[in-house]
C-alpha atoms as a PDB file:
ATOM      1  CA  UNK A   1      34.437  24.331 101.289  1.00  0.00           C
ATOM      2  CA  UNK A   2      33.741  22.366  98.182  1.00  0.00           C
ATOM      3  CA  UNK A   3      37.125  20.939  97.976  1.00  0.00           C
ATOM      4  CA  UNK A   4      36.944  19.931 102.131  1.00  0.00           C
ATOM      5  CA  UNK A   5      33.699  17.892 100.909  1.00  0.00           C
ATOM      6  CA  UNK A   6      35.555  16.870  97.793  1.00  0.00           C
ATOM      7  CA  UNK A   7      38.584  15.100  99.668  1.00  0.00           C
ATOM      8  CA  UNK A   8      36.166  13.931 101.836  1.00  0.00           C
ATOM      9  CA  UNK A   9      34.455  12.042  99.629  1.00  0.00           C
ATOM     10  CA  UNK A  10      37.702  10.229  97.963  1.00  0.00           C
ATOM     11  CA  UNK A  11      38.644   9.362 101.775  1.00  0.00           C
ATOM     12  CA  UNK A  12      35.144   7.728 102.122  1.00  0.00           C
ATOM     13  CA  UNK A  13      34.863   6.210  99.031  1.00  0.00           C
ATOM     14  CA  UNK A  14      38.451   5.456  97.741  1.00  0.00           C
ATOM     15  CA  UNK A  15      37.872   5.286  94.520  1.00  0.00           C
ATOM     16  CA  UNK A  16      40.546   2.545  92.051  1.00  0.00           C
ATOM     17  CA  UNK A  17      42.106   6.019  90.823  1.00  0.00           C
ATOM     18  CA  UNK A  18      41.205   9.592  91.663  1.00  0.00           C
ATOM     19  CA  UNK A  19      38.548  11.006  89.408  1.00  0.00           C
ATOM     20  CA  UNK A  20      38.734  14.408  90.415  1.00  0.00           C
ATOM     21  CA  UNK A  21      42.135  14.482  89.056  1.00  0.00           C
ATOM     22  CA  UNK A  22      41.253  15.910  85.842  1.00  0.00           C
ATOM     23  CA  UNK A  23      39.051  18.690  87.370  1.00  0.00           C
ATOM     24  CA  UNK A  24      41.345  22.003  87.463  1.00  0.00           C
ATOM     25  CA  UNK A  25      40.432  24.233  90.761  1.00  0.00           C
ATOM     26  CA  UNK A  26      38.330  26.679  88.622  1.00  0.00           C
ATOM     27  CA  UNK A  27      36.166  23.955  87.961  1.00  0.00           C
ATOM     28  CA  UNK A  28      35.881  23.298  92.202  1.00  0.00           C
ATOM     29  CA  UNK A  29      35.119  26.999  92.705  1.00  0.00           C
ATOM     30  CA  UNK A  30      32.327  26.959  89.931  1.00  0.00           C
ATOM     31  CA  UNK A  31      30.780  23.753  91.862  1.00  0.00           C
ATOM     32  CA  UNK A  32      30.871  25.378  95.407  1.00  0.00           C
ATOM     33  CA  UNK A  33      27.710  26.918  95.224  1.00  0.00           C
ATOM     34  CA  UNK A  34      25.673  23.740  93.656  1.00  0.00           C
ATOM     35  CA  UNK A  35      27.086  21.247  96.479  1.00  0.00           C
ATOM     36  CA  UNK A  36      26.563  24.166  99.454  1.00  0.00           C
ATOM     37  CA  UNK A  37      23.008  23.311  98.257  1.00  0.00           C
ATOM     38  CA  UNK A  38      22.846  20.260  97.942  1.00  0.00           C
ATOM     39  CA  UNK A  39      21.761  18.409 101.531  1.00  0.00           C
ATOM     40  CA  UNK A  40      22.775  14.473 101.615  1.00  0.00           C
ATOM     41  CA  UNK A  41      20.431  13.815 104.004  1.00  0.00           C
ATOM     42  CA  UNK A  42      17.375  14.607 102.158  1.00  0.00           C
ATOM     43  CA  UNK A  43      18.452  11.775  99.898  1.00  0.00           C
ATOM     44  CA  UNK A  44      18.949   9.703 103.049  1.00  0.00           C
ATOM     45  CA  UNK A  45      15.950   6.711 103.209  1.00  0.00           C
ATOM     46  CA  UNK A  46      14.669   6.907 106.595  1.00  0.00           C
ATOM     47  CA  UNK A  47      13.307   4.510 108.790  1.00  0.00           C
ATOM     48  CA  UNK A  48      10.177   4.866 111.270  1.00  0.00           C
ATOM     49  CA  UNK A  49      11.793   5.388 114.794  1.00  0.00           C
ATOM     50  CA  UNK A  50      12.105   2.676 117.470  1.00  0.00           C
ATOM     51  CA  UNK A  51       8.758   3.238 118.486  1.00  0.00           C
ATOM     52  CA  UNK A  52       6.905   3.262 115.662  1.00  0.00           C
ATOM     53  CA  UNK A  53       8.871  -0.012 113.756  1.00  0.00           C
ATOM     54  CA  UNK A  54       5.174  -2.163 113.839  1.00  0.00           C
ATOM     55  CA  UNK A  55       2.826   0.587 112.602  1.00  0.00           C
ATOM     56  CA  UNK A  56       2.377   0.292 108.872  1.00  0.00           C
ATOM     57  CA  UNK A  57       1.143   4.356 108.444  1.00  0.00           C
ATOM     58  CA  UNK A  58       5.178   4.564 109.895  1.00  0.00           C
ATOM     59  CA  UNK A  59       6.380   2.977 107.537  1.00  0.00           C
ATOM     60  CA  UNK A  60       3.647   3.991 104.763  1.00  0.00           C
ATOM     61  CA  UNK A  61       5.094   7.337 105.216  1.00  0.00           C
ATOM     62  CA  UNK A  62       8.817   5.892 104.673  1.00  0.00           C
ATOM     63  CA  UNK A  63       7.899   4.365 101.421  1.00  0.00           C
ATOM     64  CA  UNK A  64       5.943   7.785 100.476  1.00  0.00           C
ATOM     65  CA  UNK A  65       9.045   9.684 101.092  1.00  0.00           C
ATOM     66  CA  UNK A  66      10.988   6.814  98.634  1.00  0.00           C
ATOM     67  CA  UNK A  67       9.098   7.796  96.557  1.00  0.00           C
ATOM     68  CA  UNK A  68       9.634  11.149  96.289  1.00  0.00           C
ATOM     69  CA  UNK A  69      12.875  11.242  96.075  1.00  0.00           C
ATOM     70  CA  UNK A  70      12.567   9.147  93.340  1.00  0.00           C
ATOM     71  CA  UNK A  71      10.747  11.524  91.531  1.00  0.00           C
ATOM     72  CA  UNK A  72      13.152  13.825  91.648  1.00  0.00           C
ATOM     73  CA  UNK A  73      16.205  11.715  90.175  1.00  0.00           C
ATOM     74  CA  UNK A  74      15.230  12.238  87.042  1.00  0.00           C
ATOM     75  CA  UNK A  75      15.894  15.756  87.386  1.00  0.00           C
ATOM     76  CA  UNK A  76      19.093  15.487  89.146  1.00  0.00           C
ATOM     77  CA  UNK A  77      20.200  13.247  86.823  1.00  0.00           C
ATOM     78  CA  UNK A  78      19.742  15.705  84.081  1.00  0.00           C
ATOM     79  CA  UNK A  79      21.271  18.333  85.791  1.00  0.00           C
ATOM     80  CA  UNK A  80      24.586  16.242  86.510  1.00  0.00           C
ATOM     81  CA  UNK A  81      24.759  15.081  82.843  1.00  0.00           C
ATOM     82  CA  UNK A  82      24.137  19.058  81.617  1.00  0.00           C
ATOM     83  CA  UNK A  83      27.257  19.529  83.879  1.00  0.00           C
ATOM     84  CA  UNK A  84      29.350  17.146  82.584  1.00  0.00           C
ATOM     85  CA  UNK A  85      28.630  17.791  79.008  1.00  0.00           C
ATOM     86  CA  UNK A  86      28.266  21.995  78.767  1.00  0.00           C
ATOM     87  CA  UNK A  87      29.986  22.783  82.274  1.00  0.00           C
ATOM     88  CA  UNK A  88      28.128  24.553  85.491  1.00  0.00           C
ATOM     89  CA  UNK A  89      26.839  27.600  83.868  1.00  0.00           C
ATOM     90  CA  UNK A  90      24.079  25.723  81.589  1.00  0.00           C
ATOM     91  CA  UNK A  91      23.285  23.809  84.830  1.00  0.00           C
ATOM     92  CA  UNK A  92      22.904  27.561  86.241  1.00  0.00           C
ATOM     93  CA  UNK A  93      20.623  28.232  83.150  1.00  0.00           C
ATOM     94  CA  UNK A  94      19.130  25.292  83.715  1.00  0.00           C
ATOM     95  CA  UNK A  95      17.893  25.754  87.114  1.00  0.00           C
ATOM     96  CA  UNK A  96      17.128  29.780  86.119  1.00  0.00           C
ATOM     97  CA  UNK A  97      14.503  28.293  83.360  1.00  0.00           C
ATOM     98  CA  UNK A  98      12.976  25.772  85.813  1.00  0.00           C
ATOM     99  CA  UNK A  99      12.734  28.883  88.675  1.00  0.00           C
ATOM    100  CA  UNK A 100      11.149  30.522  85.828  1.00  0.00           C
ATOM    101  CA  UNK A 101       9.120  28.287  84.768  1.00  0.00           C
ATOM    102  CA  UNK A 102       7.485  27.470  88.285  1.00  0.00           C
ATOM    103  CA  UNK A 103       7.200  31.166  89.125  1.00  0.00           C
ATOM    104  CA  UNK A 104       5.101  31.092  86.379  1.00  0.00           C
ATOM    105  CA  UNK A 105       3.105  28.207  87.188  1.00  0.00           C
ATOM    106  CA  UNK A 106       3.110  29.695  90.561  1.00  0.00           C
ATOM    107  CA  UNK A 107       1.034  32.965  89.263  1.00  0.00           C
ATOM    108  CA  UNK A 108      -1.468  31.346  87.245  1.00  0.00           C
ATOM    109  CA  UNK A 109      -2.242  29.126  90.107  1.00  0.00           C
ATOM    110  CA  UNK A 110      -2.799  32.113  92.076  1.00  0.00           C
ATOM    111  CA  UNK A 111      -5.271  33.688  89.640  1.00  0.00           C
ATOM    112  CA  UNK A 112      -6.830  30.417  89.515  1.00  0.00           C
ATOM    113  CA  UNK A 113      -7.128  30.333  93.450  1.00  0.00           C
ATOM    114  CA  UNK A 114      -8.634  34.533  93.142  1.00  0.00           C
ATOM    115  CA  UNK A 115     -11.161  33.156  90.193  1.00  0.00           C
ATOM    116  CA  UNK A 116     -12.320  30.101  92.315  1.00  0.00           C
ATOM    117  CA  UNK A 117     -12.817  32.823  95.364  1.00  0.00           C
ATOM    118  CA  UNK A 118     -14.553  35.475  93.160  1.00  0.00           C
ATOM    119  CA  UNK A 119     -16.736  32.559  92.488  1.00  0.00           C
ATOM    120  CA  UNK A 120     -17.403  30.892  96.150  1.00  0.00           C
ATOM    121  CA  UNK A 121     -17.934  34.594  96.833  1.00  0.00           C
ATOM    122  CA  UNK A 122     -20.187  35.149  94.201  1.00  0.00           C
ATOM    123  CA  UNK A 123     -22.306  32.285  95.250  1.00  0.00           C
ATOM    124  CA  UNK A 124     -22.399  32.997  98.595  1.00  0.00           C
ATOM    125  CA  UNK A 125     -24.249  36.505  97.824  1.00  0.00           C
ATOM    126  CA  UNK A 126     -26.896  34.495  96.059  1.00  0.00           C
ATOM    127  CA  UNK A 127     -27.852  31.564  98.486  1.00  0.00           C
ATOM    128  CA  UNK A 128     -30.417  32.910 100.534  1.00  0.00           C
ATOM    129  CA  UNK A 129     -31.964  33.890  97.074  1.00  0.00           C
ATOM    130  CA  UNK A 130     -31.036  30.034  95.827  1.00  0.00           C
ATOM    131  CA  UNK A 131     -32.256  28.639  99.368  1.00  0.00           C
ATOM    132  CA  UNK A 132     -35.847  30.603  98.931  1.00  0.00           C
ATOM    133  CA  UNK A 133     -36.338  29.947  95.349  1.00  0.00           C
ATOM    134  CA  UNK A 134     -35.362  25.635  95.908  1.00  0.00           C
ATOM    135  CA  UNK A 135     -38.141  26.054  98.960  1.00  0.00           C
ATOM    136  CA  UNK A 136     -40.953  27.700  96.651  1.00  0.00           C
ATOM    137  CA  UNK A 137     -40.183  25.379  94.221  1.00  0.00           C
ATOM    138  CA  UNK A 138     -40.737  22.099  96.762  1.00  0.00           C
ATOM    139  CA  UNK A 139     -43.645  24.037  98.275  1.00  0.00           C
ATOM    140  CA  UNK A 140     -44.993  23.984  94.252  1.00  0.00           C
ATOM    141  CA  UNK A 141     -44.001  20.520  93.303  1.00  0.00           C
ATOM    142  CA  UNK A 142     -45.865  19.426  96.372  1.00  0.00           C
ATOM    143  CA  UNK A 143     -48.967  21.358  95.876  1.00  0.00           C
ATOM    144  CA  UNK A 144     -48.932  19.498  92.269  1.00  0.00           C
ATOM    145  CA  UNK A 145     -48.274  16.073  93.922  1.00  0.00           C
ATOM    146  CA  UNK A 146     -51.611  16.708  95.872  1.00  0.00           C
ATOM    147  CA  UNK A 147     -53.476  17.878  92.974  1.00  0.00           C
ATOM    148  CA  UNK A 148     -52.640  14.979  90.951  1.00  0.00           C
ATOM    149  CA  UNK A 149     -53.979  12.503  93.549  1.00  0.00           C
ATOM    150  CA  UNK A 150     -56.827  14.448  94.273  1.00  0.00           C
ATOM    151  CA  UNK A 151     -57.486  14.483  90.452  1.00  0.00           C
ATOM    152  CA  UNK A 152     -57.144  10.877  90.375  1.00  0.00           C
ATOM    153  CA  UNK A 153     -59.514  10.493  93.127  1.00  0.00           C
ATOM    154  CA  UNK A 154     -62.063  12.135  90.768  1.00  0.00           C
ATOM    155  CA  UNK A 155     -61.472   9.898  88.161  1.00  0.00           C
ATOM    156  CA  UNK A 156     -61.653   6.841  89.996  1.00  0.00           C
ATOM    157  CA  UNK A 157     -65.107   7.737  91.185  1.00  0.00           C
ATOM    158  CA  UNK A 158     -66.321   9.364  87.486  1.00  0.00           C
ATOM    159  CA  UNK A 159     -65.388   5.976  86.650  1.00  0.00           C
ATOM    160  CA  UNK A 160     -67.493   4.248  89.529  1.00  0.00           C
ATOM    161  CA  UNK A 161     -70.621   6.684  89.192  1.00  0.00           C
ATOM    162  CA  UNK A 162     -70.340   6.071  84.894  1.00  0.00           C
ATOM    163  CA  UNK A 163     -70.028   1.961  85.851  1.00  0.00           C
ATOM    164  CA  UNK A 164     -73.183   2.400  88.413  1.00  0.00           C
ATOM    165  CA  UNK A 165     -75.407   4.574  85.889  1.00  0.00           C
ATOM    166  CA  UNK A 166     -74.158   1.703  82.677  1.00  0.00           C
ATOM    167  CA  UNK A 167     -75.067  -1.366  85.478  1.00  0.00           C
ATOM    168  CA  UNK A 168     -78.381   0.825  85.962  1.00  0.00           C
ATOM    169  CA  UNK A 169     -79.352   1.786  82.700  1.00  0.00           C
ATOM    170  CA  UNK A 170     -78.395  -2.482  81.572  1.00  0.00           C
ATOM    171  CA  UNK A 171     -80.998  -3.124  84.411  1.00  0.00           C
ATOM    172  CA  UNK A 172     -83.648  -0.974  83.460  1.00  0.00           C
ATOM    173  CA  UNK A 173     -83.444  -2.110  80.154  1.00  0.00           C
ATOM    174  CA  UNK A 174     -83.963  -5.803  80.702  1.00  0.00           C
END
């Protein structure tokens, strides 16, 4: 299968000399499974369909998807050059560390994603108590809010009456 896609890729592309030449048929077996993978048309830049060639989410989501793929050059890029420098089995090792290494990063995101429920669950247990405890506390902080301008309704008239009795005592003495 990989030498079918193989010739059919020099007939496409005709090449100024054949650059598989070089590459013995041990070397086309050991790339089978790598190019069975790989899918050209997820590296294919779409445009929005006919209908949807005016709306700018359309082609929003176009450039999004660009983008992507972009990201992910990189990465082939450094797999092809692994090939062509240490053959397909440290590409194999390659792609066994990075399955590793996301499987990993896979897990801890799950025990993150357990912790963070533990938590909501936690806190869910302890609303109503949260909910009553916030309403005492308004019911307090209002009762205080009252108190304050009911003291300073007493010391607005302490302050009249002692101005009256001066003004009275000023009068009496003249």
């Amino acid at each position: 299968a990989a030498a079918v896609q193989a010739e059919e890729e020099m007939h496409r592309y005709r090449p100024a000399e054949n650059y598989l030449s070089n590459r013995t048929a041990q070397d086309y077996s050991a790339l089978e499974n790598n190019i069975l993978e790989l899918n050209l048309k997820d590296w294919l830049l779409d445009n929005p369909s006919s209908g949807h060639k005016i709306d700018i989410g359309a082609w929003q989501e176009c450039v999004n998807n660009s983008m992507a793929q972009l990201e992910h050059q990189p990465a082939w890029i450094e797999k092809l050059e692994l090939m062509s420098q240490r053959g397909c089995n440290a590409c194999k090792v390659y792609n066994e560390n990075r399955v590793h290494m996301i499987g990993h990063a896979q897990k801890e995101l799950q025990k993150l994603r357990r912790r963070i429920q533990d938590l909501n669950w936690q806190l869910d247990g302890n609303e109503e108590k949260w909910e009553s405890n916030w309403a005492s506390l308004v019911s307090k902080n209002h009762e205080l809010g009252r108190t304050i301008v009911q003291l300073e309704d007493e010391v607005f008239q302490m302050k009249q009456q002692h101005g009256e009795a001066k003004k009275t005592s000023e009068q009496q003495d003249l």
